[in-house]
PDB file of N, CA and C in Angstrom:
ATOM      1  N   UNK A   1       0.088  14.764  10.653  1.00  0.00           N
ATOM      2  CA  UNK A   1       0.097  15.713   9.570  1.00  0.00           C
ATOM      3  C   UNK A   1       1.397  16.496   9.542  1.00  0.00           C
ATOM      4  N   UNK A   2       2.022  17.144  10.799  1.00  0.00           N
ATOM      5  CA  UNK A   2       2.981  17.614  10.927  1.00  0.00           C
ATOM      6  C   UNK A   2       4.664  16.784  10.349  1.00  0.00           C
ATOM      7  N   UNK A   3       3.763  15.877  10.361  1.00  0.00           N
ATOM      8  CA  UNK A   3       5.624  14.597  10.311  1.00  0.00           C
ATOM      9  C   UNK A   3       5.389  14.679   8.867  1.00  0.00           C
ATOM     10  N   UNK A   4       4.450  14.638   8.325  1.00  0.00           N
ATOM     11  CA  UNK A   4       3.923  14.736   6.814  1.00  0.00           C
ATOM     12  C   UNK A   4       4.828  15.893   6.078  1.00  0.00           C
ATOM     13  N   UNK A   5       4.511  16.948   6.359  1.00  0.00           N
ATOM     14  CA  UNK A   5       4.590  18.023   6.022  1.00  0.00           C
ATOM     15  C   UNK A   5       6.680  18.530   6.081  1.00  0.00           C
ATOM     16  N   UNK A   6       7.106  18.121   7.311  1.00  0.00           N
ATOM     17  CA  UNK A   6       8.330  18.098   7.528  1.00  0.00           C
ATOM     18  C   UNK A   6       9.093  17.018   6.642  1.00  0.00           C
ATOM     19  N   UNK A   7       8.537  15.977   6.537  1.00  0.00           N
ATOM     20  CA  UNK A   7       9.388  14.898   5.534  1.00  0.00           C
ATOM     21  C   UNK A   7       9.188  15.663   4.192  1.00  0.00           C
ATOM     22  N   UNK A   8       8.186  16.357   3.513  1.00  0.00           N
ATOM     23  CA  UNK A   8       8.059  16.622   2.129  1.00  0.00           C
ATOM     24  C   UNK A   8       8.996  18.013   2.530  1.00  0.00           C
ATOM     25  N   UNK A   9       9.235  18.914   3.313  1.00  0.00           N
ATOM     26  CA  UNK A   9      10.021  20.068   3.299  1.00  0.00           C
ATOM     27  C   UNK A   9      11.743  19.305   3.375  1.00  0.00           C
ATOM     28  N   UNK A  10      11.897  18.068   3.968  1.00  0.00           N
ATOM     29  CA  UNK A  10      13.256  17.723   3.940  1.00  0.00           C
ATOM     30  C   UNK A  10      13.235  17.013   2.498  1.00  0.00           C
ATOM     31  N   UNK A  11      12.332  16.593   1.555  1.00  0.00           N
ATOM     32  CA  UNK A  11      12.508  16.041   0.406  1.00  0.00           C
ATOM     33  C   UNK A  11      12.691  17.515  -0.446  1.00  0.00           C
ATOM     34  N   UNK A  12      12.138  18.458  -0.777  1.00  0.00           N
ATOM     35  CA  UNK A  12      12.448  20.029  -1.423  1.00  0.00           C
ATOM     36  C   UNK A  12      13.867  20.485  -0.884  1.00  0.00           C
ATOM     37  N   UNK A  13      14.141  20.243   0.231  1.00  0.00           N
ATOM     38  CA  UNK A  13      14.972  20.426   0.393  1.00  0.00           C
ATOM     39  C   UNK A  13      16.034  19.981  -0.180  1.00  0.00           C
ATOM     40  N   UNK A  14      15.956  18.852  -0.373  1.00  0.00           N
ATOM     41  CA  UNK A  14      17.025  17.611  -0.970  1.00  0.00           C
ATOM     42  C   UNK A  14      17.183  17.847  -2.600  1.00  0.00           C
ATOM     43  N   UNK A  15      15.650  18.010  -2.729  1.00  0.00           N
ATOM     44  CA  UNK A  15      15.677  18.442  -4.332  1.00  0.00           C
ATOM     45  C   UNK A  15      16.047  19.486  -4.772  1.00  0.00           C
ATOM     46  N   UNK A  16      16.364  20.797  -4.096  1.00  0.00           N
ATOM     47  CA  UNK A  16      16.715  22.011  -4.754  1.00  0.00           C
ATOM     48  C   UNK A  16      17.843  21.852  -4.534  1.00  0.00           C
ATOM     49  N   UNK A  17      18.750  21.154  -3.443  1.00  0.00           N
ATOM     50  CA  UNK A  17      20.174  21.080  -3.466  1.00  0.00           C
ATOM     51  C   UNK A  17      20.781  20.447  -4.217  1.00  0.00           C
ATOM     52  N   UNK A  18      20.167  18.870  -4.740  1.00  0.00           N
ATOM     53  CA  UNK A  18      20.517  18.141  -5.604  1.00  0.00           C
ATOM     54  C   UNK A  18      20.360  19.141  -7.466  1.00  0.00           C
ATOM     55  N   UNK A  19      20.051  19.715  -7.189  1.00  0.00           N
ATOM     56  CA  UNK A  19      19.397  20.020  -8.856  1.00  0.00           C
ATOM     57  C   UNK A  19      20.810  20.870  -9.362  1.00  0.00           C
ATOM     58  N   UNK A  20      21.358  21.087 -10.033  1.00  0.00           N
ATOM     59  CA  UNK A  20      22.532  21.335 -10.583  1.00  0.00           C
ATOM     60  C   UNK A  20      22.609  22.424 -11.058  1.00  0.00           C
ATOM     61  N   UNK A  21      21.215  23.005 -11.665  1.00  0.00           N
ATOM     62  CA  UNK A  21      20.551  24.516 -11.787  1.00  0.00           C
ATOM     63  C   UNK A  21      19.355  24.231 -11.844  1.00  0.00           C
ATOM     64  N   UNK A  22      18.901  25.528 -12.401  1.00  0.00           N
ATOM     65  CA  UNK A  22      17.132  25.933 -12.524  1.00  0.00           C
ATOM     66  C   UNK A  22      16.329  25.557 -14.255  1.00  0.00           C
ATOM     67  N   UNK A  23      17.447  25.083 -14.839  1.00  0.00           N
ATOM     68  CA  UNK A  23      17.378  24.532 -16.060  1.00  0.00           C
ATOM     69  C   UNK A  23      15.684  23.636 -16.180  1.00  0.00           C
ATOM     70  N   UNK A  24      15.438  22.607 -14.668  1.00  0.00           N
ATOM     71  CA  UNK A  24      14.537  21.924 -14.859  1.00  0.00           C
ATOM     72  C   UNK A  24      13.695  21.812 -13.557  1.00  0.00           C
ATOM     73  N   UNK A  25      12.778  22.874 -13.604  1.00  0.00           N
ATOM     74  CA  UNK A  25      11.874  23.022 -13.135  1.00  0.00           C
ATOM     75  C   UNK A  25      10.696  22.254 -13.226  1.00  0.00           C
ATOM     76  N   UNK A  26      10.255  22.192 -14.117  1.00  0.00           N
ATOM     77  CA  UNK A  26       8.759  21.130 -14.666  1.00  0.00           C
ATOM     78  C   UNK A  26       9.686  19.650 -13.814  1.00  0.00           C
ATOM     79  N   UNK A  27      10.740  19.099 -14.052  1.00  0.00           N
ATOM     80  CA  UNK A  27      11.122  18.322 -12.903  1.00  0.00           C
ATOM     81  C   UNK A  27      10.733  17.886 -11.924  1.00  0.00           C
ATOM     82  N   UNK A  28      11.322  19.028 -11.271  1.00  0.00           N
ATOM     83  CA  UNK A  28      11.012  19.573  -9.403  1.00  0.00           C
ATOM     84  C   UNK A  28       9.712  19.724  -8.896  1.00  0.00           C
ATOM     85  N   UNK A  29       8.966  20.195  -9.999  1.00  0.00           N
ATOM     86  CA  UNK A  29       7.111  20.248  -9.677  1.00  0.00           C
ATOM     87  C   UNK A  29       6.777  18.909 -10.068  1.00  0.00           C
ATOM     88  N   UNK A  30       7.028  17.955 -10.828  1.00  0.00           N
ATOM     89  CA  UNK A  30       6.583  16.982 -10.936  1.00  0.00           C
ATOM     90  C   UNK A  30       6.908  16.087  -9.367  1.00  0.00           C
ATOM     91  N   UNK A  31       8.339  16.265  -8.869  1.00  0.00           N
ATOM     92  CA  UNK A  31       8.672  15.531  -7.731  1.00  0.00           C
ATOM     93  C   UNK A  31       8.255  15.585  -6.530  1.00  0.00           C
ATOM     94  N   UNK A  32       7.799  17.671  -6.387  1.00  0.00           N
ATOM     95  CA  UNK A  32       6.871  17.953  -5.950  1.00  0.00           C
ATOM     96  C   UNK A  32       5.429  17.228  -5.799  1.00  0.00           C
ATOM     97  N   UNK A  33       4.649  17.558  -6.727  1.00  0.00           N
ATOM     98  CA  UNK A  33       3.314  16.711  -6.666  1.00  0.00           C
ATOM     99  C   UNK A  33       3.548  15.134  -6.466  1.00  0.00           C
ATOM    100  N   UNK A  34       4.709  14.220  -6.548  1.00  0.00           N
ATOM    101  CA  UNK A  34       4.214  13.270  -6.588  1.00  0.00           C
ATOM    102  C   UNK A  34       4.182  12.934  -5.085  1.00  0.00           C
ATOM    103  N   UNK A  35       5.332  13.810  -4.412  1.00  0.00           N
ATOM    104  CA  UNK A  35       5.687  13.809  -2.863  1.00  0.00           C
ATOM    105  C   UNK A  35       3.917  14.211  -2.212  1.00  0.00           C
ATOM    106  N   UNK A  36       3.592  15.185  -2.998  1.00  0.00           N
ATOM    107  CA  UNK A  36       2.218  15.573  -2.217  1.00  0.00           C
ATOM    108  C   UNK A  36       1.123  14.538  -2.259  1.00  0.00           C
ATOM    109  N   UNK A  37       0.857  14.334  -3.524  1.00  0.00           N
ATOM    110  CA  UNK A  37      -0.247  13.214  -3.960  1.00  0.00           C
ATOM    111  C   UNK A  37       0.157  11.653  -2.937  1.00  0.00           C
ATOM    112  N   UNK A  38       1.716  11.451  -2.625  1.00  0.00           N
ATOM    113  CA  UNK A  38       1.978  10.274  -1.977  1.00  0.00           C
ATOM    114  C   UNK A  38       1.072  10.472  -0.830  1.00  0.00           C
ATOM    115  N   UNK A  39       1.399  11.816   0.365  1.00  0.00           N
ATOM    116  CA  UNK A  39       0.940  11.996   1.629  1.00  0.00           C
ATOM    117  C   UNK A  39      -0.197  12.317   1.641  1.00  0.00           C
ATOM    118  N   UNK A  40      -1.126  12.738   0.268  1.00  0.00           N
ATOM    119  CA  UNK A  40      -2.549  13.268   0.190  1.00  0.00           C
ATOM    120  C   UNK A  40      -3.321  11.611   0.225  1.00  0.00           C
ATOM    121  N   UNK A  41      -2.388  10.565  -0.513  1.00  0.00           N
ATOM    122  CA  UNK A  41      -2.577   8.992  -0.626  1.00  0.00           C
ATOM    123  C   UNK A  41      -2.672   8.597   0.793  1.00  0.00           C
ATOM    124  N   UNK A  42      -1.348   8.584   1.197  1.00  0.00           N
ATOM    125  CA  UNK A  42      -1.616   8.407   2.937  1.00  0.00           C
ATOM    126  C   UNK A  42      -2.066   8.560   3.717  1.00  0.00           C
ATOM    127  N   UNK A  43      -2.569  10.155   3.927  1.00  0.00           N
ATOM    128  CA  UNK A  43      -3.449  10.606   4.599  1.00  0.00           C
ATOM    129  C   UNK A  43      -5.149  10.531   4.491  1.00  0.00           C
ATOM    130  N   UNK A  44      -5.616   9.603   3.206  1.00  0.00           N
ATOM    131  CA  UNK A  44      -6.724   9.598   2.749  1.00  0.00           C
ATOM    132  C   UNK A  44      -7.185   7.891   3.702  1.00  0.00           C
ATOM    133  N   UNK A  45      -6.059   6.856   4.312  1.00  0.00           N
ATOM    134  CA  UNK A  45      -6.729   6.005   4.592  1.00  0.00           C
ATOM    135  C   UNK A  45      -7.115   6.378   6.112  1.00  0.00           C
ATOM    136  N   UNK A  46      -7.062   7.332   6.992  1.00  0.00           N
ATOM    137  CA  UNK A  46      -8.026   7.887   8.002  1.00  0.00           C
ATOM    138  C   UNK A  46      -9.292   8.298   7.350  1.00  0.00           C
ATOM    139  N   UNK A  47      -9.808   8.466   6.100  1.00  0.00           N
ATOM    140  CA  UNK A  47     -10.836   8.569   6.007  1.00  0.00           C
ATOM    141  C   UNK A  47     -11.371   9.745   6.461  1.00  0.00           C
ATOM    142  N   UNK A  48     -10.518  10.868   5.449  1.00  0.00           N
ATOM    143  CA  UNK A  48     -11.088  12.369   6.699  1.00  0.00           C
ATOM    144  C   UNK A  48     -12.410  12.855   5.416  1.00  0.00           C
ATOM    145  N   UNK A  49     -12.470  13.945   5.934  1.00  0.00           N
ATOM    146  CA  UNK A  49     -13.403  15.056   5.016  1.00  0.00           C
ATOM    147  C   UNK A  49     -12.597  15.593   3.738  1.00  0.00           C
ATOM    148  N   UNK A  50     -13.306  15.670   2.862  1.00  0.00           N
ATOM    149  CA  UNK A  50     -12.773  16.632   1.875  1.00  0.00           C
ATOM    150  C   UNK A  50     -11.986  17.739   2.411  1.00  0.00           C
ATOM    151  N   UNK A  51     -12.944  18.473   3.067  1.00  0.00           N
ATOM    152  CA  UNK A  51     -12.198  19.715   4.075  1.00  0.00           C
ATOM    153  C   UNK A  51     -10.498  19.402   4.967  1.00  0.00           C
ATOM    154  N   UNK A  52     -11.253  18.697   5.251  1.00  0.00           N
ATOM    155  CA  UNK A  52      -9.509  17.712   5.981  1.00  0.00           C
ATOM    156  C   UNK A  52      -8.459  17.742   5.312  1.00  0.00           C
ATOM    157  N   UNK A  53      -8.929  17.245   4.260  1.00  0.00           N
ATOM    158  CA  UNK A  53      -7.521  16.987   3.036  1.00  0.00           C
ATOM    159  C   UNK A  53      -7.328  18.232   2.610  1.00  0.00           C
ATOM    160  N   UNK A  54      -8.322  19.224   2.175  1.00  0.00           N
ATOM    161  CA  UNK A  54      -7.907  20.151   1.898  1.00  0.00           C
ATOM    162  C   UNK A  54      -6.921  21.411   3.219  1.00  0.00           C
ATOM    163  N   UNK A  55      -7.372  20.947   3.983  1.00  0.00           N
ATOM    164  CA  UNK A  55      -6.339  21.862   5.301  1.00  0.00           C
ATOM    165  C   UNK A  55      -5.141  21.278   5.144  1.00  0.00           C
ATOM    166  N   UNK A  56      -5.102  19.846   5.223  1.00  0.00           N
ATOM    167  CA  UNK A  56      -4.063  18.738   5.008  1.00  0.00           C
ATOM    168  C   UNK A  56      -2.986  19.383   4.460  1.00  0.00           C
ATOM    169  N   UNK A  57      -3.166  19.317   2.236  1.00  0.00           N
ATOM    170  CA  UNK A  57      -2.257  20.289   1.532  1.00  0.00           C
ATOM    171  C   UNK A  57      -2.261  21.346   1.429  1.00  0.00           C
ATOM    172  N   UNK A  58      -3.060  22.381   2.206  1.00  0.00           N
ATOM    173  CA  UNK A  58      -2.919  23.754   2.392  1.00  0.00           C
ATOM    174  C   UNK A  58      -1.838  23.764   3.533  1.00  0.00           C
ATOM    175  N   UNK A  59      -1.222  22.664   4.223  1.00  0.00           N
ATOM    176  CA  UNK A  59      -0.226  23.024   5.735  1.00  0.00           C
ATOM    177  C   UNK A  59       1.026  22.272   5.102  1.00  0.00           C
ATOM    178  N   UNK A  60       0.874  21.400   3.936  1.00  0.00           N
ATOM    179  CA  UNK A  60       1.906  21.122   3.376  1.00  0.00           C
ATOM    180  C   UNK A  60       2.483  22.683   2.034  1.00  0.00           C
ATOM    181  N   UNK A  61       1.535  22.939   1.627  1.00  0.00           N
ATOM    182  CA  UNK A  61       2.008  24.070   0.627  1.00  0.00           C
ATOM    183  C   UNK A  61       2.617  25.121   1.542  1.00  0.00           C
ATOM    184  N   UNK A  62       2.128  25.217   2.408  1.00  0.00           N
ATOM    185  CA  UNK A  62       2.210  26.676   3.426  1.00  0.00           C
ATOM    186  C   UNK A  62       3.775  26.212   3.895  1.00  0.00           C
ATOM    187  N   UNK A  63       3.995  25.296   4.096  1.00  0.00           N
ATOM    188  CA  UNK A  63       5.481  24.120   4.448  1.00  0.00           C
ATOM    189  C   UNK A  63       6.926  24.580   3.843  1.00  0.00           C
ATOM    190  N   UNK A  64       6.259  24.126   2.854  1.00  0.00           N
ATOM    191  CA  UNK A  64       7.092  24.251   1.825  1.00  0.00           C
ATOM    192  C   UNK A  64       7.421  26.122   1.052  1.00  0.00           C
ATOM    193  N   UNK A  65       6.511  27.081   1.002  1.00  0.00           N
ATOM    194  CA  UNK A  65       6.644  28.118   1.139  1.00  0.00           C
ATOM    195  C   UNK A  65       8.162  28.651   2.170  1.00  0.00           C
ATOM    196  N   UNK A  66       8.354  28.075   3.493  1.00  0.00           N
ATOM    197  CA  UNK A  66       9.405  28.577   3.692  1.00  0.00           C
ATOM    198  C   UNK A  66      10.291  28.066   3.390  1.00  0.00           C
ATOM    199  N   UNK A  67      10.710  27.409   2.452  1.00  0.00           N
ATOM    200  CA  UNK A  67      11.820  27.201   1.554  1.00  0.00           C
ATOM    201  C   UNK A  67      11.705  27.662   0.071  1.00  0.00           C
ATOM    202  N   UNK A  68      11.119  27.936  -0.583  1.00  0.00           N
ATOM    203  CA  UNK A  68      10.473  28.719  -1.862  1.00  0.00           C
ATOM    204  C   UNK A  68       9.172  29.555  -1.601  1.00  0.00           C
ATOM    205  N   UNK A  69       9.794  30.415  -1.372  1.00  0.00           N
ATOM    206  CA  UNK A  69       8.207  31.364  -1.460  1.00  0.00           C
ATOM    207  C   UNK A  69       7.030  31.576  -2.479  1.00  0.00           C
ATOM    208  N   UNK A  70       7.844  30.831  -3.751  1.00  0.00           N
ATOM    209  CA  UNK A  70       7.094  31.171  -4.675  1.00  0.00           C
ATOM    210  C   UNK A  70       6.220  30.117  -4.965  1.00  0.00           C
ATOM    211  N   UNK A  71       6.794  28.934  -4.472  1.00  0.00           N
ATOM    212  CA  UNK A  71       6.209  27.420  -4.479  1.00  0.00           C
ATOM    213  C   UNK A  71       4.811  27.314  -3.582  1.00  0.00           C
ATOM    214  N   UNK A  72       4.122  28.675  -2.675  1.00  0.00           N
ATOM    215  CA  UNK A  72       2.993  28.668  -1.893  1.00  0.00           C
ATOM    216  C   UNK A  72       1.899  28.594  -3.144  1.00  0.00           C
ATOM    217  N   UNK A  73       1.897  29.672  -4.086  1.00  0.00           N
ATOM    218  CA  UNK A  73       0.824  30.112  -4.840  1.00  0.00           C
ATOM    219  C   UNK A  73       0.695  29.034  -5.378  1.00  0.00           C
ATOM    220  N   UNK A  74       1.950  28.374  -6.366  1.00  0.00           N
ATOM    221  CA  UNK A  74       1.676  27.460  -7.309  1.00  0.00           C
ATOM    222  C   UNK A  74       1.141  25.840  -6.726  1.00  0.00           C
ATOM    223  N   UNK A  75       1.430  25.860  -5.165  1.00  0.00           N
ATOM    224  CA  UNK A  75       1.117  24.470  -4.665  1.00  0.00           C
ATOM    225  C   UNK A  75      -0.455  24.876  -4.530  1.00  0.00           C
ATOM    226  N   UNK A  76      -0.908  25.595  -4.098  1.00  0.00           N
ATOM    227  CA  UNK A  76      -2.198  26.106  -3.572  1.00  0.00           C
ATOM    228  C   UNK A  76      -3.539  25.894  -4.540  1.00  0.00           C
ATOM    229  N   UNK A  77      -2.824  26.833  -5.529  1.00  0.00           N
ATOM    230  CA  UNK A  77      -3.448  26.806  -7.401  1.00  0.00           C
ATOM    231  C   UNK A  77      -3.979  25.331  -7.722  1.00  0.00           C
ATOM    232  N   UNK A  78      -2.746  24.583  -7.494  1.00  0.00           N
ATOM    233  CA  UNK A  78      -2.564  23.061  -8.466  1.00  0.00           C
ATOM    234  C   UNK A  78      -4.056  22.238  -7.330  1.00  0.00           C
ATOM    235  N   UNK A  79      -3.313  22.584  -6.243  1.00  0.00           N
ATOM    236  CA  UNK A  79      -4.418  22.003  -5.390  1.00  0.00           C
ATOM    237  C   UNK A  79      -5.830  22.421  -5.223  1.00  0.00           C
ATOM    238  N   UNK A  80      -6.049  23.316  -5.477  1.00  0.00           N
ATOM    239  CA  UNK A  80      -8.004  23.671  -5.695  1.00  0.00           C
ATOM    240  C   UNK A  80      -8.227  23.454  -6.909  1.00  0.00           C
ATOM    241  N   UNK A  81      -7.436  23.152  -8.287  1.00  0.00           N
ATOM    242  CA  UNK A  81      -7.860  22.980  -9.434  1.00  0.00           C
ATOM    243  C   UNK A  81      -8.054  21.457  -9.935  1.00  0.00           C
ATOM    244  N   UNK A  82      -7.128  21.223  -9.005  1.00  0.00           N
ATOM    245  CA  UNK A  82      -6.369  19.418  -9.558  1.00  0.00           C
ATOM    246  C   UNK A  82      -6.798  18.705  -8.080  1.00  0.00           C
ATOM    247  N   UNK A  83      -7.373  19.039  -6.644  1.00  0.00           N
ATOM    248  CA  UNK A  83      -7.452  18.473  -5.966  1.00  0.00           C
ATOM    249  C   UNK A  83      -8.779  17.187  -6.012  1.00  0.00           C
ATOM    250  N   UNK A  84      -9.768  17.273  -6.929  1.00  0.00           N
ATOM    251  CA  UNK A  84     -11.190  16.427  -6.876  1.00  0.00           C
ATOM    252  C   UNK A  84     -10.025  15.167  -7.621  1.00  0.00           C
ATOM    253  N   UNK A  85      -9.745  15.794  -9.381  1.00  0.00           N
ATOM    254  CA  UNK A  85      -8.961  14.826  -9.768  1.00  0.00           C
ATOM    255  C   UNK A  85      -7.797  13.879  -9.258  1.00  0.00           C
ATOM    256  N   UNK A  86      -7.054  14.064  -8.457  1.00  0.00           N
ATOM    257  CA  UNK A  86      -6.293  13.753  -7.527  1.00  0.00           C
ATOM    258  C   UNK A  86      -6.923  12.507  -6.732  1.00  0.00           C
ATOM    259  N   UNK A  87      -7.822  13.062  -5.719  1.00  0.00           N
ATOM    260  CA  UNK A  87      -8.511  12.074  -5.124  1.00  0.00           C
ATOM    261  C   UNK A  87      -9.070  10.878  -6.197  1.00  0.00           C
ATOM    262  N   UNK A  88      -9.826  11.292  -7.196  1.00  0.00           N
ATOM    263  CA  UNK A  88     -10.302  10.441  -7.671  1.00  0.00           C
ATOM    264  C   UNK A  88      -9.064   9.010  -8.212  1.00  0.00           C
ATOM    265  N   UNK A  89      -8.227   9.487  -8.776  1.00  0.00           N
ATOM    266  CA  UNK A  89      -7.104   8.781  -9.329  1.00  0.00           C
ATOM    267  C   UNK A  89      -6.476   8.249  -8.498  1.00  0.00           C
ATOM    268  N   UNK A  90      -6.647   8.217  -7.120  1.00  0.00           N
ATOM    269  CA  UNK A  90      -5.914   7.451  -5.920  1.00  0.00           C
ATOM    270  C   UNK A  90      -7.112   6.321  -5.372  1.00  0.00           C
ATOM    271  N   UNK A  91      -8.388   6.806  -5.220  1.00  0.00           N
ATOM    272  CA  UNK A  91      -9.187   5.925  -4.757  1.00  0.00           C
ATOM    273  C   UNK A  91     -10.005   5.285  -5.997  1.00  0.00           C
ATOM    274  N   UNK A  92     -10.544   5.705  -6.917  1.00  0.00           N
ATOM    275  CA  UNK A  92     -11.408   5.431  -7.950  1.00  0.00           C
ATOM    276  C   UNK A  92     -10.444   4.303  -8.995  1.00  0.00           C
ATOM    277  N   UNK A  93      -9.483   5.346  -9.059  1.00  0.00           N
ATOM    278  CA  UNK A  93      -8.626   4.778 -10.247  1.00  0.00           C
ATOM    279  C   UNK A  93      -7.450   3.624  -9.774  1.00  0.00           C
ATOM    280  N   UNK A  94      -7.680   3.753  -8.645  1.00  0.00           N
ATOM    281  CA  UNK A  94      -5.946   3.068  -8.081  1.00  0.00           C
ATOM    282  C   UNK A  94      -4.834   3.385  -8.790  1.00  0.00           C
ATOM    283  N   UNK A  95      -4.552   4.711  -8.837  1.00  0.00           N
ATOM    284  CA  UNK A  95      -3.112   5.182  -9.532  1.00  0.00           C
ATOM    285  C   UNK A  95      -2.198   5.563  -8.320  1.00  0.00           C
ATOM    286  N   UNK A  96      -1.166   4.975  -8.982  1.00  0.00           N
ATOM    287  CA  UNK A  96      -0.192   5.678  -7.947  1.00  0.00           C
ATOM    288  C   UNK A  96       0.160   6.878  -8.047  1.00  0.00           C
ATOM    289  N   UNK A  97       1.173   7.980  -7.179  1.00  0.00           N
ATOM    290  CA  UNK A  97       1.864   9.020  -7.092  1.00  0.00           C
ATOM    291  C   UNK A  97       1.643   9.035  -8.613  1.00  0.00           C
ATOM    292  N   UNK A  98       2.661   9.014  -8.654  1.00  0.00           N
ATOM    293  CA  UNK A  98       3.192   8.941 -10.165  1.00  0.00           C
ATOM    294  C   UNK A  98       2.266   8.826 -11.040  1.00  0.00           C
ATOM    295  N   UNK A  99       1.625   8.105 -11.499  1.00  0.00           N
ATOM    296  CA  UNK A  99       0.362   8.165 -12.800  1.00  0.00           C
ATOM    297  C   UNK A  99      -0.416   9.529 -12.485  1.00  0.00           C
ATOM    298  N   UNK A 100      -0.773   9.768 -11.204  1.00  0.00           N
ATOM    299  CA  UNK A 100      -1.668  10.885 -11.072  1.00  0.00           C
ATOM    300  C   UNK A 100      -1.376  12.118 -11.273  1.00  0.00           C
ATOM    301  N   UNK A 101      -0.115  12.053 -10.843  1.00  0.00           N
ATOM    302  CA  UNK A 101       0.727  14.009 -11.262  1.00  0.00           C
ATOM    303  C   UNK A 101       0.869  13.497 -12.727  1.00  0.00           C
ATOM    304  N   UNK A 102       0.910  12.014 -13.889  1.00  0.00           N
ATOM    305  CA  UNK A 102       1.287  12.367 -15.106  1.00  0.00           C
ATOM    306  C   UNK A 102      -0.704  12.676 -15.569  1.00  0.00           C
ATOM    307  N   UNK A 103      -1.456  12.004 -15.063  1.00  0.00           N
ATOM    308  CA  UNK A 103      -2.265  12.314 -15.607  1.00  0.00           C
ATOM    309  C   UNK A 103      -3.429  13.789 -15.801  1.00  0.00           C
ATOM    310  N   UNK A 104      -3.090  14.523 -14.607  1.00  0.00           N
ATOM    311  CA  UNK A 104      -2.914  16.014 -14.353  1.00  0.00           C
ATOM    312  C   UNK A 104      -2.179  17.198 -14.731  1.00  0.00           C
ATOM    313  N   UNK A 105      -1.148  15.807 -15.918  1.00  0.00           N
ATOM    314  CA  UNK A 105      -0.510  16.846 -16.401  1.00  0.00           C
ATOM    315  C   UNK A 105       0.814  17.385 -16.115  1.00  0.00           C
ATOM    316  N   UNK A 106       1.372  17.329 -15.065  1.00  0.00           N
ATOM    317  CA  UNK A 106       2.397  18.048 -13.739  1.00  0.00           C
ATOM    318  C   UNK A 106       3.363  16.706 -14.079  1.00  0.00           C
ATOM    319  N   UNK A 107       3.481  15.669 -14.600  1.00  0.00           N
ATOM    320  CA  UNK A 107       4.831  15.042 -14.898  1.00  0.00           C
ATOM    321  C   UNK A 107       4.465  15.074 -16.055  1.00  0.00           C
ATOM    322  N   UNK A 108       5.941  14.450 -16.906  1.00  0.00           N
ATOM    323  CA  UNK A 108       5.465  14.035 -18.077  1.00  0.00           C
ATOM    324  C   UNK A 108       5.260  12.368 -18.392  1.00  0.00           C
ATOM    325  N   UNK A 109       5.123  11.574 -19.600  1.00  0.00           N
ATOM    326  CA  UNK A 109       5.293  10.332 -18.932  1.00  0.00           C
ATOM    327  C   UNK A 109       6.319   9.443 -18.614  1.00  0.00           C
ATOM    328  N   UNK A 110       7.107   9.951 -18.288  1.00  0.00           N
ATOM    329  CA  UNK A 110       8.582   9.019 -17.430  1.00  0.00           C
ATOM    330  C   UNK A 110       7.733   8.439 -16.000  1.00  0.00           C
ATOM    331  N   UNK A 111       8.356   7.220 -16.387  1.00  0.00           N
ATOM    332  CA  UNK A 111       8.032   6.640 -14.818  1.00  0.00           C
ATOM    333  C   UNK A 111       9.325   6.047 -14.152  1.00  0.00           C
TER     334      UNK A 111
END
């Protein structure tokens, strides 16, 4: 979980340096969620608890907080609102990253 959590803080990382300004945000949250939904994907073939997953992206949001502080609330939010849908669209639906943050809304449809 920890190696999880450190690879998506060195990917934010990468992404706020790469970004040229603050012009495109809806962006960065899309690259965001898809980074999360990938490791929420990954971490779902141990087969944990709901609860699990949910500690899971609560230690990735909390992660990422010390590089954007403001990025805690909004990862947290997305995840108790959008977390059932999420799951479902990875196991039910077989969507990837990507289809699932567009179908939640959080990308747009660029693939």
């Amino acid at each position: 979980m920890l190696r999880a959590a450190l690879l998506l803080l060195c990917a934010v990382i990468g992404l706020t340096a790469a970004a040229p300004n603050q012009s495109e945000p809806r962006d960065l949250l899309c690259d965001i969620c898809v980074d999360v939904v990938t490791d929420i994907d990954e971490f779902l073939v141990s087969d944990p608890t709901e609860q699990q997953i949910v500690e899971f992206v609560e230690e990735i949001c909390a992660a990422m907080g010390a590089i954007l502080p403001d990025l805690v609330a909004t990862c947290n939010a997305l995840v108790e609102a959008q977390l059932p849908a999420i799951i479902e669209g990875i196991v039910n639906d077989n969507l990837n990253p990507q289809e699932v943050c567009t179908s939640i809304g959080v990308c747009s449809g660029r693939m």
